[in-house]
C-alpha atoms as a PDB file:
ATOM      1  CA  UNK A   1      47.777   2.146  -4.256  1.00  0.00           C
ATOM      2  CA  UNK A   2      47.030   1.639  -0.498  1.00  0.00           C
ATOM      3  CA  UNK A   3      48.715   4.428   0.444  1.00  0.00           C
ATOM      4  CA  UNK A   4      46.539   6.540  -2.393  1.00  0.00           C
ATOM      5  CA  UNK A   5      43.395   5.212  -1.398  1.00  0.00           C
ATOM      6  CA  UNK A   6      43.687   6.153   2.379  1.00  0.00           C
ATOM      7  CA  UNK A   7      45.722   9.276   2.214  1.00  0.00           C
ATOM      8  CA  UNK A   8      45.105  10.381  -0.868  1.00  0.00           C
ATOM      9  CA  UNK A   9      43.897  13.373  -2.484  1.00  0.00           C
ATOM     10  CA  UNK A  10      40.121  13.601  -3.863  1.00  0.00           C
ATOM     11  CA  UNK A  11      39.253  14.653  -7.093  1.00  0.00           C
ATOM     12  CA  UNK A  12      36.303  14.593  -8.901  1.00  0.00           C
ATOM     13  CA  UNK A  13      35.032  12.134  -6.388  1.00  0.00           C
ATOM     14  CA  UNK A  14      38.269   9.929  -6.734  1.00  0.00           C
ATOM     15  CA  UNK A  15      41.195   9.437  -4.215  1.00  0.00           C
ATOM     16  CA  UNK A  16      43.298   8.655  -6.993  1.00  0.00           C
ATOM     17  CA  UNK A  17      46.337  11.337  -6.490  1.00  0.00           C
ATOM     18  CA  UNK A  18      49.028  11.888  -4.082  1.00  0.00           C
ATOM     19  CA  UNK A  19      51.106  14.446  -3.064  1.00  0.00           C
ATOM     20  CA  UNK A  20      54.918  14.472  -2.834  1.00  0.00           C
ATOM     21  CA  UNK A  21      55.299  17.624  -1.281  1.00  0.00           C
ATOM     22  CA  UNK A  22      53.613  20.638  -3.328  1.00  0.00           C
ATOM     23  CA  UNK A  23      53.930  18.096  -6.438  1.00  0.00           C
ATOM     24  CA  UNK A  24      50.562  15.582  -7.188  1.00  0.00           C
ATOM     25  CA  UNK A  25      50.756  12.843  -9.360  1.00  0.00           C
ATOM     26  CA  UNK A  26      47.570  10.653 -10.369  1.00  0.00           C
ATOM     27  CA  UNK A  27      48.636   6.823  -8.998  1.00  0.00           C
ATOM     28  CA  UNK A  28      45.665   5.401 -10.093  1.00  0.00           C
ATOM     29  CA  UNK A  29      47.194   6.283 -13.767  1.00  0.00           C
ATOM     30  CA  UNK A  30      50.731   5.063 -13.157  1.00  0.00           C
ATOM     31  CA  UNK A  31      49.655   1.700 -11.044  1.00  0.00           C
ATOM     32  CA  UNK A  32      47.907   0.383 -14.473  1.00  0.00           C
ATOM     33  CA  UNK A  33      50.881   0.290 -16.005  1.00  0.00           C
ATOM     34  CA  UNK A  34      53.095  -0.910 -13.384  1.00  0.00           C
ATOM     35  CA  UNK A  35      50.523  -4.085 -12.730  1.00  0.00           C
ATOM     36  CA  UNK A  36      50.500  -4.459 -16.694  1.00  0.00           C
ATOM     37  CA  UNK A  37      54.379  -4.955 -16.518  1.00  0.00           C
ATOM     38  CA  UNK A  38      54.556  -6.925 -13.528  1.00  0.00           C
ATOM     39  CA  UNK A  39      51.918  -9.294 -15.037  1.00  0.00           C
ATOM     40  CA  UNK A  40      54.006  -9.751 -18.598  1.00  0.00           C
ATOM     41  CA  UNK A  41      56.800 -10.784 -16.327  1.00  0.00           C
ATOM     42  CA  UNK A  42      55.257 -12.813 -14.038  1.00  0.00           C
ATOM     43  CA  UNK A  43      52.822 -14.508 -16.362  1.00  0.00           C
ATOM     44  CA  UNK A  44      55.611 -16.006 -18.106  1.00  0.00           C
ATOM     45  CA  UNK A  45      57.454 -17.492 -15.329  1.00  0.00           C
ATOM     46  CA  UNK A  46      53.982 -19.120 -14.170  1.00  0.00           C
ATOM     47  CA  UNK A  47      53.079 -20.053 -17.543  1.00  0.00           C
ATOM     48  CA  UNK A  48      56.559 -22.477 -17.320  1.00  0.00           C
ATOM     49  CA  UNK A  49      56.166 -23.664 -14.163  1.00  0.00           C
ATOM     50  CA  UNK A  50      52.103 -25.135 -14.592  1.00  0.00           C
ATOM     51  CA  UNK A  51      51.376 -24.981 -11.678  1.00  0.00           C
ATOM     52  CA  UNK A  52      47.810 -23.204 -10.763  1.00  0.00           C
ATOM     53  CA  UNK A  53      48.501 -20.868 -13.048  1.00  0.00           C
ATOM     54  CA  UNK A  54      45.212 -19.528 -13.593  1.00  0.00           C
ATOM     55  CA  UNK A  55      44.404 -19.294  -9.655  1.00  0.00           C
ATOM     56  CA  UNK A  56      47.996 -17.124  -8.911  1.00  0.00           C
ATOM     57  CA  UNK A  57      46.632 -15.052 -11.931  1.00  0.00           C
ATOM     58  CA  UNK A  58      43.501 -14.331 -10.766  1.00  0.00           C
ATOM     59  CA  UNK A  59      44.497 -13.840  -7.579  1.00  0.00           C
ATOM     60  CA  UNK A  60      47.057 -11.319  -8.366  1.00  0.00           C
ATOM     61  CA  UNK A  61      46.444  -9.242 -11.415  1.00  0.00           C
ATOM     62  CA  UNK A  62      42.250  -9.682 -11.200  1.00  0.00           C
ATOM     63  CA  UNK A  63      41.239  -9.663  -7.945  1.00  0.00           C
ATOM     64  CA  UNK A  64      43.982  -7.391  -5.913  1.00  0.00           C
ATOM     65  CA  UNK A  65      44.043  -4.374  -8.912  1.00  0.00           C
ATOM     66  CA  UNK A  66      40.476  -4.316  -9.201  1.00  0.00           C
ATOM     67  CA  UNK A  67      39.843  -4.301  -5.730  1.00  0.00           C
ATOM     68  CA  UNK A  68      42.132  -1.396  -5.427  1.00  0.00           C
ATOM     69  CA  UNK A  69      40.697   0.748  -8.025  1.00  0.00           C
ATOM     70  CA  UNK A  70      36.699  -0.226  -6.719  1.00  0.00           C
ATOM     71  CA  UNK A  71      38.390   1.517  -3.043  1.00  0.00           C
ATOM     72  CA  UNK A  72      39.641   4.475  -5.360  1.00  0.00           C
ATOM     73  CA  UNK A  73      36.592   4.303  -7.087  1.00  0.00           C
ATOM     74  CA  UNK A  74      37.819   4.550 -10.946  1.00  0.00           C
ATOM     75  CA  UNK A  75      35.528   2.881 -13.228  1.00  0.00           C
ATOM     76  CA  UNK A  76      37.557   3.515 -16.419  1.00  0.00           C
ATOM     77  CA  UNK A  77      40.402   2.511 -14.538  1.00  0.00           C
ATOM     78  CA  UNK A  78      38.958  -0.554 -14.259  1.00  0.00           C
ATOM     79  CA  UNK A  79      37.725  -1.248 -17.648  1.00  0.00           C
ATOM     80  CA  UNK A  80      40.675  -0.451 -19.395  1.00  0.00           C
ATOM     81  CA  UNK A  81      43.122  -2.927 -17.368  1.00  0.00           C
ATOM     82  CA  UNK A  82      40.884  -5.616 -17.119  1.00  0.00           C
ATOM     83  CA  UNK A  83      40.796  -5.331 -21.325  1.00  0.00           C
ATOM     84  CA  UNK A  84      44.694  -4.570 -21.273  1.00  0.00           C
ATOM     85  CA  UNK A  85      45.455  -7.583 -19.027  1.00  0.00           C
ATOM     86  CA  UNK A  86      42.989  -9.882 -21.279  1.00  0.00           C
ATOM     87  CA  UNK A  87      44.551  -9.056 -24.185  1.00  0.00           C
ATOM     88  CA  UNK A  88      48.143  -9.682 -22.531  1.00  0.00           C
ATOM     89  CA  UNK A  89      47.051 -12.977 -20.471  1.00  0.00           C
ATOM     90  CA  UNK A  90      45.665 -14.366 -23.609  1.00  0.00           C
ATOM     91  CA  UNK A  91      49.246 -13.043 -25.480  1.00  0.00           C
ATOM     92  CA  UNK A  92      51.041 -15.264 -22.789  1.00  0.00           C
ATOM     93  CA  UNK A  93      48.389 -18.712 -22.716  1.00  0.00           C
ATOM     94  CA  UNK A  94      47.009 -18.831 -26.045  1.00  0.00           C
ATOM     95  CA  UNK A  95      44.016 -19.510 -24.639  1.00  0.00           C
ATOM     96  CA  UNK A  96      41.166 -16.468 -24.905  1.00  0.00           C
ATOM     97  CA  UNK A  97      38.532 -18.613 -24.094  1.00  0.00           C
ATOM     98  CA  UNK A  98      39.291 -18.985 -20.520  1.00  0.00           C
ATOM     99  CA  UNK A  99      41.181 -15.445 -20.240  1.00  0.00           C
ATOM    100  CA  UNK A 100      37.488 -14.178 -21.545  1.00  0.00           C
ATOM    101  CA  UNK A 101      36.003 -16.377 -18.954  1.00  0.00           C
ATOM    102  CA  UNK A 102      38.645 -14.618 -16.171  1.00  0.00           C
ATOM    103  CA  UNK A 103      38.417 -11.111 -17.353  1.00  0.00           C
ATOM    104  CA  UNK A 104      34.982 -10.619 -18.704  1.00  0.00           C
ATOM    105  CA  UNK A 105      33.601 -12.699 -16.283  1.00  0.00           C
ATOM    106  CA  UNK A 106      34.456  -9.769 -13.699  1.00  0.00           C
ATOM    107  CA  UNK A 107      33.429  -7.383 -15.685  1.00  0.00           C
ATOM    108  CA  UNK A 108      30.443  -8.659 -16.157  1.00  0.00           C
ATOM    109  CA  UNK A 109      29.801  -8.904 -12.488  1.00  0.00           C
ATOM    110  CA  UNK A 110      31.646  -5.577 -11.894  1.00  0.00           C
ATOM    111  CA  UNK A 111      28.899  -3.839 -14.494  1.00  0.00           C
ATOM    112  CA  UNK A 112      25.861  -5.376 -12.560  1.00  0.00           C
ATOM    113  CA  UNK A 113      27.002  -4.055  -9.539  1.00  0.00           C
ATOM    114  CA  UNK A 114      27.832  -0.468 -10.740  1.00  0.00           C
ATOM    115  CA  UNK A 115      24.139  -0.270 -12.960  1.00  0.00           C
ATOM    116  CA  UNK A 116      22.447  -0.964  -9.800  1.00  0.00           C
ATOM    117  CA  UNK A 117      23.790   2.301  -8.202  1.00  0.00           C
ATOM    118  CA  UNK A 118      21.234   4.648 -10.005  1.00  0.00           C
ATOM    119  CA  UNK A 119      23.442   7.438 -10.914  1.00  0.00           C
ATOM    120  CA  UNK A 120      25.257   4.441 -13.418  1.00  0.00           C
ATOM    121  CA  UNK A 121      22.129   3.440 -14.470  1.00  0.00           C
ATOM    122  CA  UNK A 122      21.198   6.991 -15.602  1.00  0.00           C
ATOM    123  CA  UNK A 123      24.340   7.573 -17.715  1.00  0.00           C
ATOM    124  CA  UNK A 124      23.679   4.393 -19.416  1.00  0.00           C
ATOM    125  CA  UNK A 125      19.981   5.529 -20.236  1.00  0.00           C
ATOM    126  CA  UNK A 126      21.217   8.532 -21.518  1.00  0.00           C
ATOM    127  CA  UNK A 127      23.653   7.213 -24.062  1.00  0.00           C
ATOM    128  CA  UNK A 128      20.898   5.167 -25.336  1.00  0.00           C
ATOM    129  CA  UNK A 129      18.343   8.017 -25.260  1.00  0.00           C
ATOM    130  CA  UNK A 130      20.002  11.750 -24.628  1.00  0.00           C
ATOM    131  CA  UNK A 131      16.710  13.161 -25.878  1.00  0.00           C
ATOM    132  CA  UNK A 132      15.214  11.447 -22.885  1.00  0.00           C
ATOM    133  CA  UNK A 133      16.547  13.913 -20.743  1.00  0.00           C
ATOM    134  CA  UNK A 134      17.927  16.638 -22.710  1.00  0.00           C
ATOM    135  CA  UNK A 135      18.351  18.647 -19.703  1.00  0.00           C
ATOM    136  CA  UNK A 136      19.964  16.870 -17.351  1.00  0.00           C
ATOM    137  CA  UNK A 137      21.975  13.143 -17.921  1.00  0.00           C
ATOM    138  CA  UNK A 138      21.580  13.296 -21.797  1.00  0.00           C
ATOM    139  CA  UNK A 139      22.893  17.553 -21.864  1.00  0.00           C
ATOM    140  CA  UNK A 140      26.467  16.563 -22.657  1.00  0.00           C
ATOM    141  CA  UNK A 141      26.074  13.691 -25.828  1.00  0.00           C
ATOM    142  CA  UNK A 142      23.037  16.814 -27.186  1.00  0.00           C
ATOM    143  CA  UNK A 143      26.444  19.339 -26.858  1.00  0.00           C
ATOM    144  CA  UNK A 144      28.732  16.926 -28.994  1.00  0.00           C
ATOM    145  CA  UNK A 145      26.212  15.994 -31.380  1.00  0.00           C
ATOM    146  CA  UNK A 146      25.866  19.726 -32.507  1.00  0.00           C
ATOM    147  CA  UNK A 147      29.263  20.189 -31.867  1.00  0.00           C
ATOM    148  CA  UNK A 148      30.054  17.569 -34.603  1.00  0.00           C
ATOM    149  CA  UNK A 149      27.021  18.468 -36.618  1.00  0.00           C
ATOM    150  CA  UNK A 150      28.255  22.293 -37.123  1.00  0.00           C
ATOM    151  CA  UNK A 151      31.636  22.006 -37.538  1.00  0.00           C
ATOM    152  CA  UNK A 152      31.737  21.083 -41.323  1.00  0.00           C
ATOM    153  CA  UNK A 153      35.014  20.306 -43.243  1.00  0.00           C
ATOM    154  CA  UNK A 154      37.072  22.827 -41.987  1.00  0.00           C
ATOM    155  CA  UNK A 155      35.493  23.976 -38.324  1.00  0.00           C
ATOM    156  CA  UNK A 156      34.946  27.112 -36.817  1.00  0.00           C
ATOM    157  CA  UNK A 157      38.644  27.889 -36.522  1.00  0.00           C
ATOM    158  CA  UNK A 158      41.383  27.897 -33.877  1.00  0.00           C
ATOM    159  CA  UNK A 159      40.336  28.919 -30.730  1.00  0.00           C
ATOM    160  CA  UNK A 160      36.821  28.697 -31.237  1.00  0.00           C
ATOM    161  CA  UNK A 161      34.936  29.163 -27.992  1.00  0.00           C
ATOM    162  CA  UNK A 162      31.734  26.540 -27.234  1.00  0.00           C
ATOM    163  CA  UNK A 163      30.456  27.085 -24.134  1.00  0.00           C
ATOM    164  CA  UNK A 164      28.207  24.438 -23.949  1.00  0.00           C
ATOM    165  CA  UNK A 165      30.816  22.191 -24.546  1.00  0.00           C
ATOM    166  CA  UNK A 166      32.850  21.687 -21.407  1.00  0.00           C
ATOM    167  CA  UNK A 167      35.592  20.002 -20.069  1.00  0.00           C
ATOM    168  CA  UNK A 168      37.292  20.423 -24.051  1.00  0.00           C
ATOM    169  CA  UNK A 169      40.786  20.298 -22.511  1.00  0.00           C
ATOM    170  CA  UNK A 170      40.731  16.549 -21.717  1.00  0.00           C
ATOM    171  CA  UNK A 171      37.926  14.174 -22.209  1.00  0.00           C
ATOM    172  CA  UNK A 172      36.419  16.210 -24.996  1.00  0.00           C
ATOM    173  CA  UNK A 173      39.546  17.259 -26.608  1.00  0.00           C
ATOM    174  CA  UNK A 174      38.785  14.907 -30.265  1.00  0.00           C
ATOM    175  CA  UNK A 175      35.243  16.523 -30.364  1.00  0.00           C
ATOM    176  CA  UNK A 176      36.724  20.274 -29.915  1.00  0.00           C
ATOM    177  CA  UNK A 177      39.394  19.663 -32.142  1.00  0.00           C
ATOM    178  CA  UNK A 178      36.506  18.399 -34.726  1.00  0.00           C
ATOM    179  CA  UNK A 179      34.398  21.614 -33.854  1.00  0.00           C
ATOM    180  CA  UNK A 180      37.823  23.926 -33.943  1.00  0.00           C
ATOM    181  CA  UNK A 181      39.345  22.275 -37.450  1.00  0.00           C
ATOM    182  CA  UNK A 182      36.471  20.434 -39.106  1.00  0.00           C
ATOM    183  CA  UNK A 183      36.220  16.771 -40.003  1.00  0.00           C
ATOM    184  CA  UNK A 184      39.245  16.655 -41.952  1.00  0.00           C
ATOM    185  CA  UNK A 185      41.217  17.336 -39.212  1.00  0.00           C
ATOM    186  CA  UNK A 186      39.759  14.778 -36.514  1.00  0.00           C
ATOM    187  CA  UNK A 187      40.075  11.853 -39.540  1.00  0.00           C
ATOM    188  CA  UNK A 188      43.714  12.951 -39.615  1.00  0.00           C
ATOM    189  CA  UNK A 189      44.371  12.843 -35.720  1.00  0.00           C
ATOM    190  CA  UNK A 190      42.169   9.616 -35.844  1.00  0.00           C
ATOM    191  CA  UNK A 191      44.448   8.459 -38.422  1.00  0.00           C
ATOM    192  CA  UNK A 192      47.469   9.248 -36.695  1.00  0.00           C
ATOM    193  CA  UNK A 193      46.127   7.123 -33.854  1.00  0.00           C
ATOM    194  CA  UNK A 194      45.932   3.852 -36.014  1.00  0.00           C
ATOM    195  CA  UNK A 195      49.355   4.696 -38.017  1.00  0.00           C
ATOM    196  CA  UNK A 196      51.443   5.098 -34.432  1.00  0.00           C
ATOM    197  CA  UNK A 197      49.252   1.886 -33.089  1.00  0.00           C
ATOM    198  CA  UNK A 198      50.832  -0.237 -36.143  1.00  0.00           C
ATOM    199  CA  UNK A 199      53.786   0.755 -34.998  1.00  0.00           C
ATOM    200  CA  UNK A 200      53.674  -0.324 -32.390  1.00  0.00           C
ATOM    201  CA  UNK A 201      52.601  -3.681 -33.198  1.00  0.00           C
ATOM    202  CA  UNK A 202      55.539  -3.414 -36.108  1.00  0.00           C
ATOM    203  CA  UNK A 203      57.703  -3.364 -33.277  1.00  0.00           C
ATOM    204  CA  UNK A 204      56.509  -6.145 -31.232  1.00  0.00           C
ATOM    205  CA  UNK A 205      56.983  -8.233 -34.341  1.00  0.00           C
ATOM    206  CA  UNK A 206      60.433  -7.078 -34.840  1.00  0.00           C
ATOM    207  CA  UNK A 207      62.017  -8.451 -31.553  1.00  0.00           C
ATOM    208  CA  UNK A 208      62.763 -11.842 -30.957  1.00  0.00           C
ATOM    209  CA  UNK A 209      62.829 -12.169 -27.112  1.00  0.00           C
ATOM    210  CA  UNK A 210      59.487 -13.190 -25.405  1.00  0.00           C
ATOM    211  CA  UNK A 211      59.529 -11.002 -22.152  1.00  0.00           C
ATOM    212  CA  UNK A 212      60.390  -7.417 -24.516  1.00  0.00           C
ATOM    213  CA  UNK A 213      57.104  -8.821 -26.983  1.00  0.00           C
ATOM    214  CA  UNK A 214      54.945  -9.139 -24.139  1.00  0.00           C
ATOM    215  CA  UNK A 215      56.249  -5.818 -22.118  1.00  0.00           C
ATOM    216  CA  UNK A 216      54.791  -4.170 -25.970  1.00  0.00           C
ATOM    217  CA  UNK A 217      51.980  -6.277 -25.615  1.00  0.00           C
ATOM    218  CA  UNK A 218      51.065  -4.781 -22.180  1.00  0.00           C
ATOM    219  CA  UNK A 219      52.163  -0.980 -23.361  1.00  0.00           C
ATOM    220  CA  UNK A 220      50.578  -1.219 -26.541  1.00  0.00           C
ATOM    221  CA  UNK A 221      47.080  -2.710 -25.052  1.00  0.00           C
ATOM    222  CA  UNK A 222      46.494   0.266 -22.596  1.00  0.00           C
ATOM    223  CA  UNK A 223      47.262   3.144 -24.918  1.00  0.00           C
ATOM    224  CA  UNK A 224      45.066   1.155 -28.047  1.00  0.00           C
ATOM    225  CA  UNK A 225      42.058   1.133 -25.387  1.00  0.00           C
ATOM    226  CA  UNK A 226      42.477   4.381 -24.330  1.00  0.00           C
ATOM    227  CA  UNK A 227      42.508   6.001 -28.347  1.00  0.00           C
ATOM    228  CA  UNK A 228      39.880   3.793 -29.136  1.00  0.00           C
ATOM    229  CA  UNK A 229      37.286   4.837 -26.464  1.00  0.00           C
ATOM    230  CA  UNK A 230      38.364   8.455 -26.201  1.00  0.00           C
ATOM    231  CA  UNK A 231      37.695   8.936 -29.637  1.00  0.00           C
ATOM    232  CA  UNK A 232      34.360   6.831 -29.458  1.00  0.00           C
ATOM    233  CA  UNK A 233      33.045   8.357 -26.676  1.00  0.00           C
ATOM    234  CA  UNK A 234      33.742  11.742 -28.327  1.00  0.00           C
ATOM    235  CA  UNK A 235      31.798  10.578 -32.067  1.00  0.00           C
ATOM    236  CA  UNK A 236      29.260   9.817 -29.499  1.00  0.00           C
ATOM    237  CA  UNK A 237      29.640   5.885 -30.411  1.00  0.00           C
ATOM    238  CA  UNK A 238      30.585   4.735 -25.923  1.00  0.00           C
ATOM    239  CA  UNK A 239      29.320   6.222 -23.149  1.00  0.00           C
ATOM    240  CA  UNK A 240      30.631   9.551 -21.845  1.00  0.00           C
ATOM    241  CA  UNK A 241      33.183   9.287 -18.920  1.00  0.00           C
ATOM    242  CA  UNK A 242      36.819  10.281 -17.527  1.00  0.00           C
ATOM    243  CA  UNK A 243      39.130   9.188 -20.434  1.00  0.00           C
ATOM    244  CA  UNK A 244      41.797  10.993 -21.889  1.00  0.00           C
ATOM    245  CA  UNK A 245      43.181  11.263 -25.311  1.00  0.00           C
ATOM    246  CA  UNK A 246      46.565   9.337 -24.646  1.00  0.00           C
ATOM    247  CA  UNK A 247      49.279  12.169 -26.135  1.00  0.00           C
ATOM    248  CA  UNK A 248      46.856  15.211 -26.717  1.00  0.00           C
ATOM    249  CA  UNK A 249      44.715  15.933 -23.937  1.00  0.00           C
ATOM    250  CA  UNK A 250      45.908  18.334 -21.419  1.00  0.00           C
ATOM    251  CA  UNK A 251      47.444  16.585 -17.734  1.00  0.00           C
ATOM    252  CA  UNK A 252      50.676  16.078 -16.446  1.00  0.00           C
ATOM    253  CA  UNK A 253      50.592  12.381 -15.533  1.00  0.00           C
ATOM    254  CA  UNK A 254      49.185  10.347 -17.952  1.00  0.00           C
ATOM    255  CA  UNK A 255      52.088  12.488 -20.174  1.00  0.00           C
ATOM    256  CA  UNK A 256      54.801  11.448 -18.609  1.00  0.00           C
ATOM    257  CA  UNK A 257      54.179   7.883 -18.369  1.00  0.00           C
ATOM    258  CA  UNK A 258      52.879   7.816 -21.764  1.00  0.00           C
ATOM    259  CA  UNK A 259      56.626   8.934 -23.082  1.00  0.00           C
ATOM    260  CA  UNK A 260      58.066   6.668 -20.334  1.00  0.00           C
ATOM    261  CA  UNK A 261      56.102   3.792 -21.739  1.00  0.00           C
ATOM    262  CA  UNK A 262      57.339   4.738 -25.146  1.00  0.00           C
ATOM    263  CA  UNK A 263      60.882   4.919 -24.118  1.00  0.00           C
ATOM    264  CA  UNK A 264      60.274   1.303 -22.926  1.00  0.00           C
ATOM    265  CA  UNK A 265      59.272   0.438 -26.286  1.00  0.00           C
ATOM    266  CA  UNK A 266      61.768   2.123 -28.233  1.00  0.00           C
ATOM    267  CA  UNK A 267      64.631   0.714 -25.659  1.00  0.00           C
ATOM    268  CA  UNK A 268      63.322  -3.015 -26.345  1.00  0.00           C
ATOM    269  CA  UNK A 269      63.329  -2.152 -29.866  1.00  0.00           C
ATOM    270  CA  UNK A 270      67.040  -1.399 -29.851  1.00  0.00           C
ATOM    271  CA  UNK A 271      67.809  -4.458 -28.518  1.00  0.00           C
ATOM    272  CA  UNK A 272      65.473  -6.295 -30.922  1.00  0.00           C
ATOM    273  CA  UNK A 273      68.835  -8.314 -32.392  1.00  0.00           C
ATOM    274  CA  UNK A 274      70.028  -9.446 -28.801  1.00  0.00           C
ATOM    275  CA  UNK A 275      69.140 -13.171 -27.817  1.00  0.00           C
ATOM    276  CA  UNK A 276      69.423 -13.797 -24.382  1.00  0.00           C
ATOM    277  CA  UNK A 277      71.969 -16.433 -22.970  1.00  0.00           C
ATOM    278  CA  UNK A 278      70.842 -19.612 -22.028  1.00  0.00           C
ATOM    279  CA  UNK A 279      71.916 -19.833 -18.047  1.00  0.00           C
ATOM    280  CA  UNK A 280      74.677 -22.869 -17.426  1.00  0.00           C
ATOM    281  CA  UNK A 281      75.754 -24.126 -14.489  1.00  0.00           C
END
């Protein structure tokens, strides 16, 4: 992440890629992940030992990745682990009250700071209000909303064109496929979503040893957060920003480590019948 953030290559106003010759790969995207499975590991070990537990932990996997991704920037980036990691950290302690306190707590303080900038400020105004400025901050949630509005049961068929609808390829993809297919289509993909999610939580029931639960804990908290705001923000229910639909929208990335992190899952599965060995001396 370091590396990303000072050699990095910028993109949409965020250093979060980096090349490996003539192939780029989004970091920003991967390190989540890889900070979600350190912390199920590492969590545990502290969690036995009790000793400043909570100060290692917000040291670590609070302060360090969300300084990171504030040098990137990448506000969703942020959002989404500090959820992910709450969920996970309160997996591992049983105790949400102070995880909230550890994790909301900074985001709290995190959203201050970002409303202050004014460009924040206007987004926010224009969720509340697109009519406000129908022309400028609130253009894109007027788009979706007719989007949505015309497309009816069945849509305006495949490849319909909207070109006042952009960026339909990634963030948008849930409202095009609504204005493509129709409503019946976007409550089956939204369906979809919650089937595979309680599958995933099927799974984590299923195996026995604590490190593979909390490694689906971790997996399965990212991905939930991602389906659930990408299809939000696309209903027009969250605010509009750079959030993919985990599976569908178009990127080569967030793709591969989404079928990596299902591997993972499906691997632990497998082994959902092993117990591991007491050590002996």
């Amino acid at each position: 992440m370091v590396c990303t953030t000072l050699f990095g290559q910028m993109v949409n106003g965020a250093r979060s890629y980096i090349a490996f010759g003539s192939f780029a790969v989004d970091w920003t995207v991967i390190s989540s992940y890889l900070f979600m499975a350190a912390a199920a590991g590492l969590l545990l070990d502290w969690r036995g030992q009790k000793r400043n537990f909570w100060l290692k932990s917000m040291f670590a996997f609070v302060l360090v990745p969300v300084m990171l991704y504030i040098m990137v920037p990448s506000l969703p980036t942020i959002l989404f682990y500090l959820v992910s990691y709450g969920i996970l950290c309160s997996v591992v302690t049983r105790k949400w009250w102070l995880t909230l306190l550890q994790t909301g707590g900074t985001l709290l303080l995190l959203g201050g700071a970002f409303l202050i900038r004014y460009y924040l400020s206007q987004r926010v105004l224009a969720f509340l209000n697109p009519d406000r400025d129908p022309s400028g901050a609130g253009y894109m949630y007027i788009q979706m909303r007719e989007a949505l509005n015309s497309a009816g049961w069945w849509g305006h068929g495949f490849g319909a064109v909207n070109p006042k609808l952009p960026y339909v390829h990634s963030e948008l993809i849930f409202t095009y496929l609504v204005y493509s297919f129709g409503w019946g289509v976007g409550i089956a993909v939204a369906g979809a979503a919650v089937y595979f999610v309680t599958r995933l939580f099927h799974s984590m029931g299923q195996v026995r040893e604590t490190y593979g639960k909390l490694l689906i804990v971790a997996a399965t908290s990212l991905i939930v957060a991602q389906f659930g705001y990408c299809i939000g923000m696309s209903l027009g229910l969250l605010p509009i920003t750079s959030v993919v639909l985990p599976f569908v929208s178009y990127g080569g990335t967030h793709i591969i480590v989404e079928m990596a992190i299902i591997g993972l899952v499906l691997g632990i599965y497998r082994r959902k019948d092993m117990i591991r060995l007491s050590r002996t001396s």
